[in-house]
C-alpha atoms as a PDB file:
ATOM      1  CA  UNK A   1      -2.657   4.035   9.298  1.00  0.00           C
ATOM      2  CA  UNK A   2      -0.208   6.838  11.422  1.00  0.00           C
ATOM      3  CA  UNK A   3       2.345   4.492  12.278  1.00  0.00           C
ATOM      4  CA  UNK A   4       2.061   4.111   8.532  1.00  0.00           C
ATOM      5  CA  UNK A   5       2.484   7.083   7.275  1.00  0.00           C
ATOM      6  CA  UNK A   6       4.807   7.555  10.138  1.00  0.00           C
ATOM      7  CA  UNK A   7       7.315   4.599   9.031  1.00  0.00           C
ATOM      8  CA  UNK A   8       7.439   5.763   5.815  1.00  0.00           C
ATOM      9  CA  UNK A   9       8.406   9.733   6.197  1.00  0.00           C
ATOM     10  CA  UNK A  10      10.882   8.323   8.397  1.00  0.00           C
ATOM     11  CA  UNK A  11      12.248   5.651   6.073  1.00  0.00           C
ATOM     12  CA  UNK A  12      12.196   8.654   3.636  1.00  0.00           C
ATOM     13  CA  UNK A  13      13.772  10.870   5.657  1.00  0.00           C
ATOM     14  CA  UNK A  14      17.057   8.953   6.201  1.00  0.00           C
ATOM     15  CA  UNK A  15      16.901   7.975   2.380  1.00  0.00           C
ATOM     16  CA  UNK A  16      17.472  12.236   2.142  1.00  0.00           C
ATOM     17  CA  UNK A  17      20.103  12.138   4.873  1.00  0.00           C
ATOM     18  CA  UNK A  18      22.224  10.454   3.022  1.00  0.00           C
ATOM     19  CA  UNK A  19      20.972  12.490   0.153  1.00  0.00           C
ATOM     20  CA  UNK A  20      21.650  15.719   1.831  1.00  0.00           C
ATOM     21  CA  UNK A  21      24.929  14.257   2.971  1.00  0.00           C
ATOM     22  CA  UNK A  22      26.319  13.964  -0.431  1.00  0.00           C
ATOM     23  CA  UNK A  23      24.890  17.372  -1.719  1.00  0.00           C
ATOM     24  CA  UNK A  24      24.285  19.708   1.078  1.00  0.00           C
ATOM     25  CA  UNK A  25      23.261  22.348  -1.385  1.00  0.00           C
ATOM     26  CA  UNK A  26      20.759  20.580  -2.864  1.00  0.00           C
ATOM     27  CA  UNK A  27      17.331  20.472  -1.637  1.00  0.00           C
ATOM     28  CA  UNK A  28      15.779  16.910  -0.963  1.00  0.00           C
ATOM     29  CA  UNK A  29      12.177  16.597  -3.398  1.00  0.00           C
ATOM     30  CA  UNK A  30       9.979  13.988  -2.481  1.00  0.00           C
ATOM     31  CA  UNK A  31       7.341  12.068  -4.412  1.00  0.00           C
ATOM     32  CA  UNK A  32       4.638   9.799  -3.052  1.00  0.00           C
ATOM     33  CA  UNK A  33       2.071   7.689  -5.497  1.00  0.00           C
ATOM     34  CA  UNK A  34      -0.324   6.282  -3.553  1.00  0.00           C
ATOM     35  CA  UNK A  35      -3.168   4.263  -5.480  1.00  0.00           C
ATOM     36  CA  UNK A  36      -6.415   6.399  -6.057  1.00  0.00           C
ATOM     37  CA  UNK A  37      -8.074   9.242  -3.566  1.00  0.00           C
ATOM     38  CA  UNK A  38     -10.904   7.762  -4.836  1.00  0.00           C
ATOM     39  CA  UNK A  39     -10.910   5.233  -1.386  1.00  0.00           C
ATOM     40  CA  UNK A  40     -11.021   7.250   1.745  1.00  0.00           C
ATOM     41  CA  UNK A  41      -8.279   4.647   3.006  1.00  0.00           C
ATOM     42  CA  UNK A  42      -5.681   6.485   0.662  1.00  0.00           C
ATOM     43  CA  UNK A  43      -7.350   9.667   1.371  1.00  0.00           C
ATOM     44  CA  UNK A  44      -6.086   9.172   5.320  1.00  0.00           C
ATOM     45  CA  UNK A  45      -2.772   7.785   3.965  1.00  0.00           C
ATOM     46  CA  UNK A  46      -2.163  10.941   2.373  1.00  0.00           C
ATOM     47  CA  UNK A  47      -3.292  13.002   5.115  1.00  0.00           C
ATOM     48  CA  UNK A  48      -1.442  11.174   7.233  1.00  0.00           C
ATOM     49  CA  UNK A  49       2.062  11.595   5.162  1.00  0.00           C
ATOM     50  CA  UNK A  50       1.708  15.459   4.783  1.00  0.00           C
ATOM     51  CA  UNK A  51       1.255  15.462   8.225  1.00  0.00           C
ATOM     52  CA  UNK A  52       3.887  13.283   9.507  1.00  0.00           C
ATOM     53  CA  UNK A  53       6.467  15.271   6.707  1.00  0.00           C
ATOM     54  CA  UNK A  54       5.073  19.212   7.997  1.00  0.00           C
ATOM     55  CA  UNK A  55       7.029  17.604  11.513  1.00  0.00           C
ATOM     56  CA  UNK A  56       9.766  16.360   9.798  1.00  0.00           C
ATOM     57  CA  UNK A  57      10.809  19.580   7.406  1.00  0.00           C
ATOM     58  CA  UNK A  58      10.367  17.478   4.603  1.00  0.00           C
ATOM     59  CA  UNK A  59       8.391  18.804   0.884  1.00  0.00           C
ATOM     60  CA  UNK A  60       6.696  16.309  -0.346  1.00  0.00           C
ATOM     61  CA  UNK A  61       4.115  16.059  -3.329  1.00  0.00           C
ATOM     62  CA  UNK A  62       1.051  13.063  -3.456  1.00  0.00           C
ATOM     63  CA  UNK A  63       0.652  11.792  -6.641  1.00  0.00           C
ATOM     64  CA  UNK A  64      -2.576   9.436  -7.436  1.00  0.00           C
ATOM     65  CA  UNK A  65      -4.509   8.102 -10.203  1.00  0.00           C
ATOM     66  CA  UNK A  66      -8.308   8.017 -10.956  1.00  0.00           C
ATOM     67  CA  UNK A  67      -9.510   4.385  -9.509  1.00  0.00           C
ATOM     68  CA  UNK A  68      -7.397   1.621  -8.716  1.00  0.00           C
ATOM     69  CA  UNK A  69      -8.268  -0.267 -11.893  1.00  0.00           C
ATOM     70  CA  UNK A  70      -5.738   2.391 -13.809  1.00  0.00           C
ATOM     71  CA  UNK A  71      -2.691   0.091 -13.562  1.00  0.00           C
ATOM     72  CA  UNK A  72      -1.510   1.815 -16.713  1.00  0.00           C
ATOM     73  CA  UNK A  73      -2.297   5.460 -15.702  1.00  0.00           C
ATOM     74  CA  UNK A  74       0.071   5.020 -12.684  1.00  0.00           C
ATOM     75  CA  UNK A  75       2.557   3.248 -14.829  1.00  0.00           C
ATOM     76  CA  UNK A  76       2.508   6.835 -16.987  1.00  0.00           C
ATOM     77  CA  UNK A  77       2.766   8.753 -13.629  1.00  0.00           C
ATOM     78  CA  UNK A  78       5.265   7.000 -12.194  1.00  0.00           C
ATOM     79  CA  UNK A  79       7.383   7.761 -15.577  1.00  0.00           C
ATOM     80  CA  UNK A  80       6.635  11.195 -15.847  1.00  0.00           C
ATOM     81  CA  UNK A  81       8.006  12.011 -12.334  1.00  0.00           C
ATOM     82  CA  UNK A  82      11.314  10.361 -13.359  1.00  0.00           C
ATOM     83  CA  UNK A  83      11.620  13.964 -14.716  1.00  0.00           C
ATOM     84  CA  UNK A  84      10.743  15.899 -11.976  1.00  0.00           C
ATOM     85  CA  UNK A  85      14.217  15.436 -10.417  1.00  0.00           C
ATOM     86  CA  UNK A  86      12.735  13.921  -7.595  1.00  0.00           C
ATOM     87  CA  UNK A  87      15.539  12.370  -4.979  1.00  0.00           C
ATOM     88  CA  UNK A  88      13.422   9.645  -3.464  1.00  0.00           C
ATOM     89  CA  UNK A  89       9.809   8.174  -4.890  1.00  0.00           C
ATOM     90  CA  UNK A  90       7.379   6.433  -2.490  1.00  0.00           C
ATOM     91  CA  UNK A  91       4.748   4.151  -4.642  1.00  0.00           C
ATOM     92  CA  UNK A  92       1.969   2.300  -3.552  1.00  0.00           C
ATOM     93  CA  UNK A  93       1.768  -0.274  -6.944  1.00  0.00           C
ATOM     94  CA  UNK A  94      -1.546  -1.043  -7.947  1.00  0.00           C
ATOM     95  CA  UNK A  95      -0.596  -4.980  -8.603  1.00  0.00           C
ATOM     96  CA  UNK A  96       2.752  -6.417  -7.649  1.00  0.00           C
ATOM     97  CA  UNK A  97       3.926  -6.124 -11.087  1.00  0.00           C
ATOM     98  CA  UNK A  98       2.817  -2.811 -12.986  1.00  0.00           C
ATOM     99  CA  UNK A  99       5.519  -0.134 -11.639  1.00  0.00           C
ATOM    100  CA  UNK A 100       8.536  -2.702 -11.983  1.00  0.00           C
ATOM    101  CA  UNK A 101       9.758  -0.891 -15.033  1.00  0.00           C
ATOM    102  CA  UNK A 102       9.794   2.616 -13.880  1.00  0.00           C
ATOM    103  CA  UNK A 103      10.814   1.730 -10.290  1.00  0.00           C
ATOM    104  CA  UNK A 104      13.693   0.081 -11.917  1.00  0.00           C
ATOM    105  CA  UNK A 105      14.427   2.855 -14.051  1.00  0.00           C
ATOM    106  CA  UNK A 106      13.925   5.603 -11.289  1.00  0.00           C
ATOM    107  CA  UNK A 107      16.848   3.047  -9.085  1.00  0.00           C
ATOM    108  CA  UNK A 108      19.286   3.266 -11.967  1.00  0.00           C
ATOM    109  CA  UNK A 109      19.035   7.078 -11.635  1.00  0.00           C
ATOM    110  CA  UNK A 110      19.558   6.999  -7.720  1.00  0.00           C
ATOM    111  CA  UNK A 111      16.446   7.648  -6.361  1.00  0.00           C
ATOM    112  CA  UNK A 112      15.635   6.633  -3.772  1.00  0.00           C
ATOM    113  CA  UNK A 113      12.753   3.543  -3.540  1.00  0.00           C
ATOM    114  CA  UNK A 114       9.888   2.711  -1.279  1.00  0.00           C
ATOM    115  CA  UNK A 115       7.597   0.480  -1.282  1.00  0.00           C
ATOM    116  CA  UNK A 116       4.309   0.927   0.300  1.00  0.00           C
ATOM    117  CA  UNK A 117       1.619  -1.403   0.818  1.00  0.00           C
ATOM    118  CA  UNK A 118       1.766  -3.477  -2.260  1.00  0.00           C
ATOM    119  CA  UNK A 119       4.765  -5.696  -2.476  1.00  0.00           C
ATOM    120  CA  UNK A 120       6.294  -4.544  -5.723  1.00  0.00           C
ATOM    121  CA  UNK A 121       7.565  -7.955  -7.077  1.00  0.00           C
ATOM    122  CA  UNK A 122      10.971  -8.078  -6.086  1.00  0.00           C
ATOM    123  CA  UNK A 123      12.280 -11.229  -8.786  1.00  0.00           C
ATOM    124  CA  UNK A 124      11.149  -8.780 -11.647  1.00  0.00           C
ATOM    125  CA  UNK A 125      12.527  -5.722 -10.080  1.00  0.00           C
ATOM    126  CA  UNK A 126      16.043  -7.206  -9.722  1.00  0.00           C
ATOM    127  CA  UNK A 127      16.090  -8.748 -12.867  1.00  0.00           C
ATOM    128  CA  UNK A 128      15.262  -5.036 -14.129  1.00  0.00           C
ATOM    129  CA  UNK A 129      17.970  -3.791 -12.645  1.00  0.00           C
ATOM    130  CA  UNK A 130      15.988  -2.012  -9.420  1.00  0.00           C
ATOM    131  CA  UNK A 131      15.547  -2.383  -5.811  1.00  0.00           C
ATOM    132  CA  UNK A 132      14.087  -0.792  -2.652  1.00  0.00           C
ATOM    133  CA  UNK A 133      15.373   1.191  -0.002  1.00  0.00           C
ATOM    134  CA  UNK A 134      12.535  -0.335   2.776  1.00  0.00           C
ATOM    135  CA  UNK A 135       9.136  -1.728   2.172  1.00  0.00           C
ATOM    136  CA  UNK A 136       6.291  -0.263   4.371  1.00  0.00           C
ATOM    137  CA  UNK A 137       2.928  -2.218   4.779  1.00  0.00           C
ATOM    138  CA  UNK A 138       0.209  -3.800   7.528  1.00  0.00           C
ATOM    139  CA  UNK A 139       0.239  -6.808   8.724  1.00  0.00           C
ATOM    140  CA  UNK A 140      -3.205  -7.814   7.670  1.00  0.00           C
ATOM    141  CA  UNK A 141      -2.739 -11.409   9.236  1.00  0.00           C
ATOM    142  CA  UNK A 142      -3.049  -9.231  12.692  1.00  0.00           C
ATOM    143  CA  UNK A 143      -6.033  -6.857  10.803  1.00  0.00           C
ATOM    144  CA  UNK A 144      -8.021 -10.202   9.486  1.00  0.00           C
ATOM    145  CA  UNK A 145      -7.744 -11.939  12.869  1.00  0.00           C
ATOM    146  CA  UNK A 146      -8.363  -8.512  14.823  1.00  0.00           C
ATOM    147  CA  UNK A 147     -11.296  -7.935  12.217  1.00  0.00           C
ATOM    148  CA  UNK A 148     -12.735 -11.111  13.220  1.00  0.00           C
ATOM    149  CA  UNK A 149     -12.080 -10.672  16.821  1.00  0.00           C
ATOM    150  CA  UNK A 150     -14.581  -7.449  16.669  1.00  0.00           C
ATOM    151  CA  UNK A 151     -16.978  -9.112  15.062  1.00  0.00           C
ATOM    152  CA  UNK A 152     -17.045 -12.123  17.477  1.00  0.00           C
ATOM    153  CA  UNK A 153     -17.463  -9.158  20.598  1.00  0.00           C
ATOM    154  CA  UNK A 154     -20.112  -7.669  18.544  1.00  0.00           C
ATOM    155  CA  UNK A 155     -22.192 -10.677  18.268  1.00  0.00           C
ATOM    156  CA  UNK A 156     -21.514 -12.278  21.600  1.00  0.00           C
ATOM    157  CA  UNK A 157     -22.148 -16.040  22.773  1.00  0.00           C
ATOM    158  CA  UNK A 158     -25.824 -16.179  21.171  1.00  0.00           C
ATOM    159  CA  UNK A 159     -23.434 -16.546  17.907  1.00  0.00           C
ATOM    160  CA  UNK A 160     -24.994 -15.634  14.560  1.00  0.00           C
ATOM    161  CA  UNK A 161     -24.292 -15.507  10.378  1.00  0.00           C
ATOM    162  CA  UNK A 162     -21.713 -13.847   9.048  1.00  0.00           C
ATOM    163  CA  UNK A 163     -20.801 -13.081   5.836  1.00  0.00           C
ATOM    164  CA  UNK A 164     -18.087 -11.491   4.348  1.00  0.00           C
ATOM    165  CA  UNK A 165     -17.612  -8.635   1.614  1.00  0.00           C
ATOM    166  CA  UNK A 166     -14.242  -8.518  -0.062  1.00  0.00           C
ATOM    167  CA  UNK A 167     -12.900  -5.676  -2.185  1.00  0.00           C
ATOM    168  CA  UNK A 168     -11.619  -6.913  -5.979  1.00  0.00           C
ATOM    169  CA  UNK A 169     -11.371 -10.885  -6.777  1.00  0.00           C
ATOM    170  CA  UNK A 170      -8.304 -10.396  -9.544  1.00  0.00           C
ATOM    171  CA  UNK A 171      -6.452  -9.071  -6.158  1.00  0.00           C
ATOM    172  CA  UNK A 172      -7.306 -11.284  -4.164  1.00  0.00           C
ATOM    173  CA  UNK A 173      -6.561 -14.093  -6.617  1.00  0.00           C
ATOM    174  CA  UNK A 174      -3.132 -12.944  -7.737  1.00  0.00           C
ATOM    175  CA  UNK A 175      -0.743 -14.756  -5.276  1.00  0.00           C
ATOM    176  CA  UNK A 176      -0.733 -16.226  -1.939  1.00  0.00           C
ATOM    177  CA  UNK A 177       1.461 -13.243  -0.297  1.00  0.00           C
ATOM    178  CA  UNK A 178      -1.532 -11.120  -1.238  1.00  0.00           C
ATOM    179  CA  UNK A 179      -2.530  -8.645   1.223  1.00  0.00           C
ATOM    180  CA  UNK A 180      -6.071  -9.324   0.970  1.00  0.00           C
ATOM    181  CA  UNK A 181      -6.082 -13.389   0.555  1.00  0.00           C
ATOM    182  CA  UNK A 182      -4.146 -12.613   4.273  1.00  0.00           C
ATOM    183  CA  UNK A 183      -7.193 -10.488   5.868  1.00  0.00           C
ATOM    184  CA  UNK A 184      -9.755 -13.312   3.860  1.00  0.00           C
ATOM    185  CA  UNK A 185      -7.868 -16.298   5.270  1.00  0.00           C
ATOM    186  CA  UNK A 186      -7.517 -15.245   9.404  1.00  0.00           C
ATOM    187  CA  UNK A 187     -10.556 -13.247   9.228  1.00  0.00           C
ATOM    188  CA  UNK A 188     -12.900 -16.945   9.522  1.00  0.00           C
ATOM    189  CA  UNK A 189     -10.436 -18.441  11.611  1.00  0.00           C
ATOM    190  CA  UNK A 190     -10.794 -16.016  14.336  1.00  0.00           C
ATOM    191  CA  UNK A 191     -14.670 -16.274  13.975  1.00  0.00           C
ATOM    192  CA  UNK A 192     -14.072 -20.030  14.818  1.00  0.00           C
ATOM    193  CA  UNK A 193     -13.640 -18.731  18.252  1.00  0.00           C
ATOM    194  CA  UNK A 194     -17.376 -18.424  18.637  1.00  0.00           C
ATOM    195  CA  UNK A 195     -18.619 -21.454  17.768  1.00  0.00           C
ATOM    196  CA  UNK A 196     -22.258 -20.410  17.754  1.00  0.00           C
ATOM    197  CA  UNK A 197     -21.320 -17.954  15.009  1.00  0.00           C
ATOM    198  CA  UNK A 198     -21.562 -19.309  11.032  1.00  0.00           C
ATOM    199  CA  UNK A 199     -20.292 -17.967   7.729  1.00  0.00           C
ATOM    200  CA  UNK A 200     -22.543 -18.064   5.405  1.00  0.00           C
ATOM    201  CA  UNK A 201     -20.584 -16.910   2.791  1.00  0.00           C
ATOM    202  CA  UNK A 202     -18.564 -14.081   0.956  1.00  0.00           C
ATOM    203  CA  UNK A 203     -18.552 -12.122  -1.925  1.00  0.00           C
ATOM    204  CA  UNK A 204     -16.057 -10.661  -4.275  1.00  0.00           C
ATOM    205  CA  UNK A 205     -16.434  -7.246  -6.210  1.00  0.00           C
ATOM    206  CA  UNK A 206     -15.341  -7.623 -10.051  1.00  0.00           C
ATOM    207  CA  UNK A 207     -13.685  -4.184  -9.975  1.00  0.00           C
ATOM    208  CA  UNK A 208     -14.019  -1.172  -7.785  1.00  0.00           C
ATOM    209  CA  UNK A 209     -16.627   0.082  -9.823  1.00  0.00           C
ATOM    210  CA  UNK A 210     -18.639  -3.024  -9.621  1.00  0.00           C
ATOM    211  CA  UNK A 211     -21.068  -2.939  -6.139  1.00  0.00           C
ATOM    212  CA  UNK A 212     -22.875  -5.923  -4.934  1.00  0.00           C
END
């Protein structure tokens, strides 16, 4: 989660260098939309940002919407900053495809883009007329496999069942880049490393507000 937050002030920061290179009177505003402060995971992520941005002597405002179900309530956020005469936006999209419009739009005005977490889809951002400047996520084929890894130490060579609780099934469902369908797929096959150990099955929450 630092190195995170770390890669992305930094990917920021020389997205205001040049910035601050064209206009050295003006100074750089920064805008981060991360998904919902609802999840401690963002929580950290934001934490994380101020923190790394104090160090760099960068101002930047976090910007987040109620649950991670509110695909259109960050669509309306995203387009309200467009206002705010911010030079580069950060945005964590809820689904690959729900901030391609106002990313595209907030491109054509030269701010600077990037992505975090969430692959924006790139095909529909192009053909809007957008891009990125970088694209900043994990690699969750390393946290599925290490996830499994810790669970295989944890049960040890008796073996045991295992069974596996997964955040929202649309997500995981909507392509085969997905973040999550990469943590679901390596997360059994590093269990296969204890062969005493059996999954017995996983679950998928409906939506965030939905608990098992």
């Amino acid at each position: 989660m630092k190195r995170k937050a770390i890669v992305l002030i930094v990917c920021l920061a020389f997205a205001m260098g040049v910035v601050t290179q064209a206009t050295a009177q003006v100074t750089p505003r920064v805008a981060i939309i991360l998904k919902t402060l609802a999840n401690p995971f963002w929580v950290t992520m934001k934490e994380g940002i101020l923190a790394e941005a104090q160090k760099q002597g960068i101002k930047v405002d976090v910007f987040a919407v109620q649950s991670e179900d509110d695909t259109q309530g960050q669509l309306q956020l995203f387009e309200n900053l467009l206002s705010k005469d911010y030079n580069a936006i950060g945005f964590a999209p809820i689904s690959p495809v729900n901030l391609v419009q106002p990313a595209a739009n907030a491109y054509k005005k030269g701010v600077f883009l990037v992505n975090i977490d969430e692959k924006v889809d790139m095909a529909a951002l192009k053909a809007a007329g957008g891009n990125v400047f970088a694209f900043v996520t994990t690699d969750n084929v390393v946290v599925g496999r290490t996830a499994g890894e810790f669970i295989v130490k944890q049960i040890g060579s008796a073996g045991g069942k295992v069974a596996i609780l997964e955040g929202r099934l649309a997500m995981l469902l909507v392509n085969s880049a997905n973040k999550a369908q990469h943590r679901h797929l390596h997360l059994p096959k590093a269990l296969l490393l204890l062969q005493a150990s059996r999954l017995i099955g996983t679950e998928q929450k409906l939506s965030m507000s939905h608990r098992i």
